[in-house]
Protein backbone atom coordinates (compact mmCIF):
# COMPACT_ATOMS: atom_id res chain seq x y z
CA UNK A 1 16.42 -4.40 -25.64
CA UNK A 2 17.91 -7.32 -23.71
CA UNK A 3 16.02 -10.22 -22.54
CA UNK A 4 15.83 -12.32 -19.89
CA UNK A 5 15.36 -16.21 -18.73
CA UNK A 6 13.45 -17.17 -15.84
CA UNK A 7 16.38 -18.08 -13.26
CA UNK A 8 17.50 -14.54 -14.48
CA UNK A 9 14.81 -13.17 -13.61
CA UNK A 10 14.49 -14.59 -10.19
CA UNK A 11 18.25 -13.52 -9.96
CA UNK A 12 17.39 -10.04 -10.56
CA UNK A 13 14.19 -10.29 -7.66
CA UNK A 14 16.61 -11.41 -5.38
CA UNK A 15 19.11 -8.91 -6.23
CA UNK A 16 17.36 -6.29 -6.52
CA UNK A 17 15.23 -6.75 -3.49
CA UNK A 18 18.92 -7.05 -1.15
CA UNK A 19 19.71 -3.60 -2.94
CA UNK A 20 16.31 -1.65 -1.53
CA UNK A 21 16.78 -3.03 1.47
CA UNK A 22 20.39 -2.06 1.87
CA UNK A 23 19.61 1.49 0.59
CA UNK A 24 16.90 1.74 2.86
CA UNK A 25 18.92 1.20 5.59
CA UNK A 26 21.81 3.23 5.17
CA UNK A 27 19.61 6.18 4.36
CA UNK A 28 17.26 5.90 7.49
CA UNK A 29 16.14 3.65 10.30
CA UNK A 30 12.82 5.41 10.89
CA UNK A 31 11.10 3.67 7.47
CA UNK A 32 11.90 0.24 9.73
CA UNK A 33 10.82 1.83 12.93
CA UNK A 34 7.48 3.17 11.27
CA UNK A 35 6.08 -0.23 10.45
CA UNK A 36 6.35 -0.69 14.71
CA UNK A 37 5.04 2.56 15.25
CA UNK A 38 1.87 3.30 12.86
CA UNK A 39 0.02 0.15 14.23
CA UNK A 40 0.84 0.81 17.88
CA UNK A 41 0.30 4.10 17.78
CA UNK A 42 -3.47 3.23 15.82
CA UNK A 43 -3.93 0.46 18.78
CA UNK A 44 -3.15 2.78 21.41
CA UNK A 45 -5.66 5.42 19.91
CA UNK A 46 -8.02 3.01 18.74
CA UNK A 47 -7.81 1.28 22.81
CA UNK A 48 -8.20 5.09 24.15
CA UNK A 49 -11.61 5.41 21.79
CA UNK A 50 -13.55 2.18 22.18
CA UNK A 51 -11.95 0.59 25.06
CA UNK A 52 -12.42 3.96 27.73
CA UNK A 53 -14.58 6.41 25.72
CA UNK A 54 -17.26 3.64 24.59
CA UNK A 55 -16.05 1.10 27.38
CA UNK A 56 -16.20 -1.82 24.38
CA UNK A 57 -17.11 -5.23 26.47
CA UNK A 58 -14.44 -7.06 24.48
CA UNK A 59 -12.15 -9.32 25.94
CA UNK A 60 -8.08 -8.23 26.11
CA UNK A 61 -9.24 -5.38 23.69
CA UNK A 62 -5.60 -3.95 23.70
CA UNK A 63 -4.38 -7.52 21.88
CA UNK A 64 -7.69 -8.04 20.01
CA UNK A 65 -7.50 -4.38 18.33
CA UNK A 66 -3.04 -5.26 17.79
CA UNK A 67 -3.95 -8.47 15.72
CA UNK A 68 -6.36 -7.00 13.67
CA UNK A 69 -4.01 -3.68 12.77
CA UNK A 70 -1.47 -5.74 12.47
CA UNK A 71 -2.73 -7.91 10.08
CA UNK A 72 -4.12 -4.92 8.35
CA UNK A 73 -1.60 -2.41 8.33
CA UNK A 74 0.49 -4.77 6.63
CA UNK A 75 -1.79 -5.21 3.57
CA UNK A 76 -3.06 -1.83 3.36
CA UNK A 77 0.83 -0.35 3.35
CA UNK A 78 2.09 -2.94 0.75
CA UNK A 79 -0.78 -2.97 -1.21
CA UNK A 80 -0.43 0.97 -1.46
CA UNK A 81 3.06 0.79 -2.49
CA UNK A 82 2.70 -2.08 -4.54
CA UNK A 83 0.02 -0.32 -6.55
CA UNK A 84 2.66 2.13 -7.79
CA UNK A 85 5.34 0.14 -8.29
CA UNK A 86 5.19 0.15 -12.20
CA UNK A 87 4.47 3.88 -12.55
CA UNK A 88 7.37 4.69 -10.20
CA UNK A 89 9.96 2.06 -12.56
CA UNK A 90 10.35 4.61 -15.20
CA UNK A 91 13.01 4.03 -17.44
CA UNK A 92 13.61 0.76 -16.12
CA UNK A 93 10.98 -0.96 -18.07
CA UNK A 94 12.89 -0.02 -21.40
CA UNK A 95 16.49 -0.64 -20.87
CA UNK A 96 15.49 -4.95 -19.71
CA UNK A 97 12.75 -7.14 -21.27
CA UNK A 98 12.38 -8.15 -17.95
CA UNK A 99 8.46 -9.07 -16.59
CA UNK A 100 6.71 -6.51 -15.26
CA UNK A 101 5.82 -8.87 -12.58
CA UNK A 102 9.22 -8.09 -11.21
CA UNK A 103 7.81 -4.58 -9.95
CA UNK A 104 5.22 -5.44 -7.81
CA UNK A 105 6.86 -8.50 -6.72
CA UNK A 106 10.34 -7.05 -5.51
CA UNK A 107 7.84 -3.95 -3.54
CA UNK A 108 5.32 -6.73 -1.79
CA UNK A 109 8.72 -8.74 -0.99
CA UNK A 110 10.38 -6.05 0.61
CA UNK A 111 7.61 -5.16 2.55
CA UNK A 112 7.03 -8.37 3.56
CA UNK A 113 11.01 -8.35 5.17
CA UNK A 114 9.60 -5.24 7.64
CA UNK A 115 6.57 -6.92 8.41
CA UNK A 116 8.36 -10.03 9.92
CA UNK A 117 9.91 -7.12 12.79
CA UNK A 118 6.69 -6.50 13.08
CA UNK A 119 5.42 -10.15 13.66
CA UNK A 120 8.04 -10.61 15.96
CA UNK A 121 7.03 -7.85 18.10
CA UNK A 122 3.24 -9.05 18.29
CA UNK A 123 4.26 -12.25 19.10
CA UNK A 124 6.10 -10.97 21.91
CA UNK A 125 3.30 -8.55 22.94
CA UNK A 126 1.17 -11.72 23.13
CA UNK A 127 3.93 -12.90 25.49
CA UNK A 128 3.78 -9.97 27.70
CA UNK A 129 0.11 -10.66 27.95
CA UNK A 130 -0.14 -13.81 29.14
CA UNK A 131 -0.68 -15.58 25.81
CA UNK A 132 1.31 -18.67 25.30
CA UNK A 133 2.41 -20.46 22.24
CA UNK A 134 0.56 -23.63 21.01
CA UNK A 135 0.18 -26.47 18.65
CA UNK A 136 -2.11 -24.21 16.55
CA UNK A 137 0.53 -21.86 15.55
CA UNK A 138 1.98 -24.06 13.50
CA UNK A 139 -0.47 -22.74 11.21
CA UNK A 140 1.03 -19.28 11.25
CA UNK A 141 3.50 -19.65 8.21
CA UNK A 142 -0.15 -21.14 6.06
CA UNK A 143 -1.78 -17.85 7.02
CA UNK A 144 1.11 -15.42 6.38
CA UNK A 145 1.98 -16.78 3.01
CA UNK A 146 -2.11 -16.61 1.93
CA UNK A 147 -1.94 -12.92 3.11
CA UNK A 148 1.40 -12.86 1.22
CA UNK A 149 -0.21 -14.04 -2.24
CA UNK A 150 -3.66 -11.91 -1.77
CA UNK A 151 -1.10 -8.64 -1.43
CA UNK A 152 0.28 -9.91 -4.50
CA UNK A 153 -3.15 -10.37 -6.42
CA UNK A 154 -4.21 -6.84 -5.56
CA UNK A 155 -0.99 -5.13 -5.79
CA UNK A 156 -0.66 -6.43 -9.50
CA UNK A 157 -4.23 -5.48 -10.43
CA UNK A 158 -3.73 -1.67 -9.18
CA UNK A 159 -0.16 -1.22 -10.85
CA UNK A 160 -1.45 -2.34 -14.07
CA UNK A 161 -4.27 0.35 -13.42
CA UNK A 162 -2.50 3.10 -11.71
CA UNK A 163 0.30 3.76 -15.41
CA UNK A 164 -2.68 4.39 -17.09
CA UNK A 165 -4.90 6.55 -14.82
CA UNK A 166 -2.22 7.92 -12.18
CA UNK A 167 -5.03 9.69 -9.76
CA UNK A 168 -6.13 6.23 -9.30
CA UNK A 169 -3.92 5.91 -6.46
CA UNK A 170 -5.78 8.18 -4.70
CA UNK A 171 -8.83 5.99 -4.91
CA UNK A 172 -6.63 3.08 -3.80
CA UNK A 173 -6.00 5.30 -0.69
CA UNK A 174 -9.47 5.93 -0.40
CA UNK A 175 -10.34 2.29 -0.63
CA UNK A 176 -8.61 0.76 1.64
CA UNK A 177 -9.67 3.53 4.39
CA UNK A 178 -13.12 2.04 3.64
CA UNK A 179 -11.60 -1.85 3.45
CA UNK A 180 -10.09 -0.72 7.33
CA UNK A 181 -13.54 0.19 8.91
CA UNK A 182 -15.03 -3.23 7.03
CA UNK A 183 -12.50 -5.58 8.33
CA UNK A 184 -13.72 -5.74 11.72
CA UNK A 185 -10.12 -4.28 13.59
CA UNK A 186 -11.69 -2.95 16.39
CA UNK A 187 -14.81 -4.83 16.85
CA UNK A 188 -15.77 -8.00 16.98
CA UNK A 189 -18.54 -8.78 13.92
CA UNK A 190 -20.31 -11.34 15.61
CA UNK A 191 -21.29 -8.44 18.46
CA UNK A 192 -22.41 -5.88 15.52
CA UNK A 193 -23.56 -7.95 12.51
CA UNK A 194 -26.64 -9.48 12.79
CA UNK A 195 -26.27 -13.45 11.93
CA UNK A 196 -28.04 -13.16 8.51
CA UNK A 197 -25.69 -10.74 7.78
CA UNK A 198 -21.95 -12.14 9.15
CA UNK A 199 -21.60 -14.59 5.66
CA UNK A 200 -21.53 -11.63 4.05
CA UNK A 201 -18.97 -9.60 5.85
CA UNK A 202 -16.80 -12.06 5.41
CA UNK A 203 -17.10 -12.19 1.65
CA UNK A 204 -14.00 -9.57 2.38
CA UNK A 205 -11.12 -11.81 2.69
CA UNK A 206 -9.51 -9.67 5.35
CA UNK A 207 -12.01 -9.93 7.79
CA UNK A 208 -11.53 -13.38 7.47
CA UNK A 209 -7.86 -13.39 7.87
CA UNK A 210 -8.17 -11.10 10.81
CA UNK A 211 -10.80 -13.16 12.54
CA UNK A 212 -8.26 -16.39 11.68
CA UNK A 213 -5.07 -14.81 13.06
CA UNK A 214 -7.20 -14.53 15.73
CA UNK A 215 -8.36 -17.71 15.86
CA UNK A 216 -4.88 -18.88 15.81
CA UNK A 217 -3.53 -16.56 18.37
CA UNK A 218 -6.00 -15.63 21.03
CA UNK A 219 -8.17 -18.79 21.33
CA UNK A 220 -5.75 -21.11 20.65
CA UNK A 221 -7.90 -22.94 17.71
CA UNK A 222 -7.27 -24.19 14.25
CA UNK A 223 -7.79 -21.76 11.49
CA UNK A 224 -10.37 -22.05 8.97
CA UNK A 225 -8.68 -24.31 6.24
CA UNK A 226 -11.36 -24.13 3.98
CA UNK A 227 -11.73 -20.36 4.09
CA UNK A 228 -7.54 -19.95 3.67
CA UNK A 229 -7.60 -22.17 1.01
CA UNK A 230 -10.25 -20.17 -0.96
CA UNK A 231 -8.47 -16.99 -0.24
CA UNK A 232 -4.72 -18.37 -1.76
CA UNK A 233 -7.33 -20.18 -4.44
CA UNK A 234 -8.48 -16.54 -5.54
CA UNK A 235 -5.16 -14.98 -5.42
CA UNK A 236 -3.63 -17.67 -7.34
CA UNK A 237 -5.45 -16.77 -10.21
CA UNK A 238 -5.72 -13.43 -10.33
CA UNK A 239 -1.94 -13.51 -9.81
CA UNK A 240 -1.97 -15.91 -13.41
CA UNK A 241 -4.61 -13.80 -14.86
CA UNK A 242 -2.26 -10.68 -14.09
CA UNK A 243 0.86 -12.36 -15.67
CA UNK A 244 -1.18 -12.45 -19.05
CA UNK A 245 -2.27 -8.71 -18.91
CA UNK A 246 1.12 -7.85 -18.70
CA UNK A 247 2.79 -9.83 -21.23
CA UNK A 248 -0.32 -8.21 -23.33
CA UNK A 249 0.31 -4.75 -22.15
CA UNK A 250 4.23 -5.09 -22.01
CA UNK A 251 4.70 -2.82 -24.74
CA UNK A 252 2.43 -0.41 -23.87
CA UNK A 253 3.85 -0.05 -20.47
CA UNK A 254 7.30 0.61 -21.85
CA UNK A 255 5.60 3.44 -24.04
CA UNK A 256 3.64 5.05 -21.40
CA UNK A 257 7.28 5.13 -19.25
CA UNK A 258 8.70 7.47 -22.12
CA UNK A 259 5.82 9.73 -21.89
């Protein structure tokens, strides 16, 4: 088996990562145009549900509900595909010595290309609604690359799961159906929570991004640095923690790809 060094590796990443994207193109335009449509289509239904049906008292609901399924769609969809990324390399993981890092990595990266469309066409939403651009977002790129690493951390931990028990990505599904409802996307938690409460829902670091982004975007105010910095802090390590389960498990990953 042939092994790699570390600018190799980053070689391949990069490589590798121009490839999907390449093949995803020529073979359709609708996997590009999906990441636009799933969260505008769940605004527009969530809008049609809580904004006429239950009149929600929430100001500019239509860009309050588009930040927070934004935000979210973009975790929940690469952290889905993420989670399978080492049970869907097959072979692959016998023919290099390569890191199984490289899986997860190259699937949250390419993801992470579609979801800057997708930035571009909130921030030009916000635009069209009368929101302008200030100081604050400067802070954008610190809260998209936090997101960035806590897709990483989670992605990592379900793909080392997923090889061994495959119907766990139906519980990863599951899960972040539940995480959705929890992250406060269509409502604001200081409205539904009581006080004693709100320290708690935010324990879930996407509630916290949400209600950051925001922050950041809507009422033109700092982000919580502390709270970002606890949330890359986390990541961070399980991302290094990760790294050592699979050099452990590197082996048995290659074995459970012949099966």
């Amino acid at each position: 088996m042939l092994t790699i060094g570390q600018r190799q590796f980053w070689d391949i990443v990069l490589t590798k990562l121009r490839l999907n994207l390449r093949s995803e193109v020529s073979k359709t335009y609708l996997g590009y145009l999906w990441w636009l449509l799933e969260p505008a289509l769940f605004v527009a239904a969530l809008y049609v549900v809580f904004g006429i049906f239950l009149k929600t008292r929430t100001d500019n609901l239509t860009v309050f509900l588009a930040v927070g399924m934004v935000t979210f769609s973009w975790f929940a969809r690469s952290v889905s595909n993420g989670s399978r990324s080492l049970d869907t390399a097959g072979s692959l993981t016998n023919q290099v010595a390569v890191p199984k890092l490289l899986f997860p990595l190259v699937v949250v990266s390419q993801d992470f290309v579609k979801q800057t469309l997708v930035f571009v066409a909130l921030f030009l939403f916000l635009f069209f609604m009368g929101f302008k651009m200030t100081h604050v977002w400067l802070s954008l790129p610190f809260l998209i690359i936090t997101q960035w690493l806590l897709i990483l951390a989670v992605a990592m931990v379900f793909a080392a799961i997923v090889p061994f028990l495959p119907d766990f990505r139906y519980l990863v599904s599951t899960g972040l159906t539940i995480l959705m409802w929890g992250s406060g996307i269509f409502y604001s938690y200081e409205d539904v929570i009581i006080a004693k409460h709100q320290d708690l829902f935010l324990l879930n670091p996407m509630a916290r991004l949400i209600k950051n982004y925001r922050q950041v975007l809507m009422d033109g105010n700092w982000p919580d640095w502390g709270a970002l910095g606890l949330i890359a802090l986390f990541a961070m390590v399980v991302i290094v923690s990760m790294l050592w389960v699979y050099k452990k498990l590197d082996t048995t990953y290659a074995r459970l790809a012949l099966q």
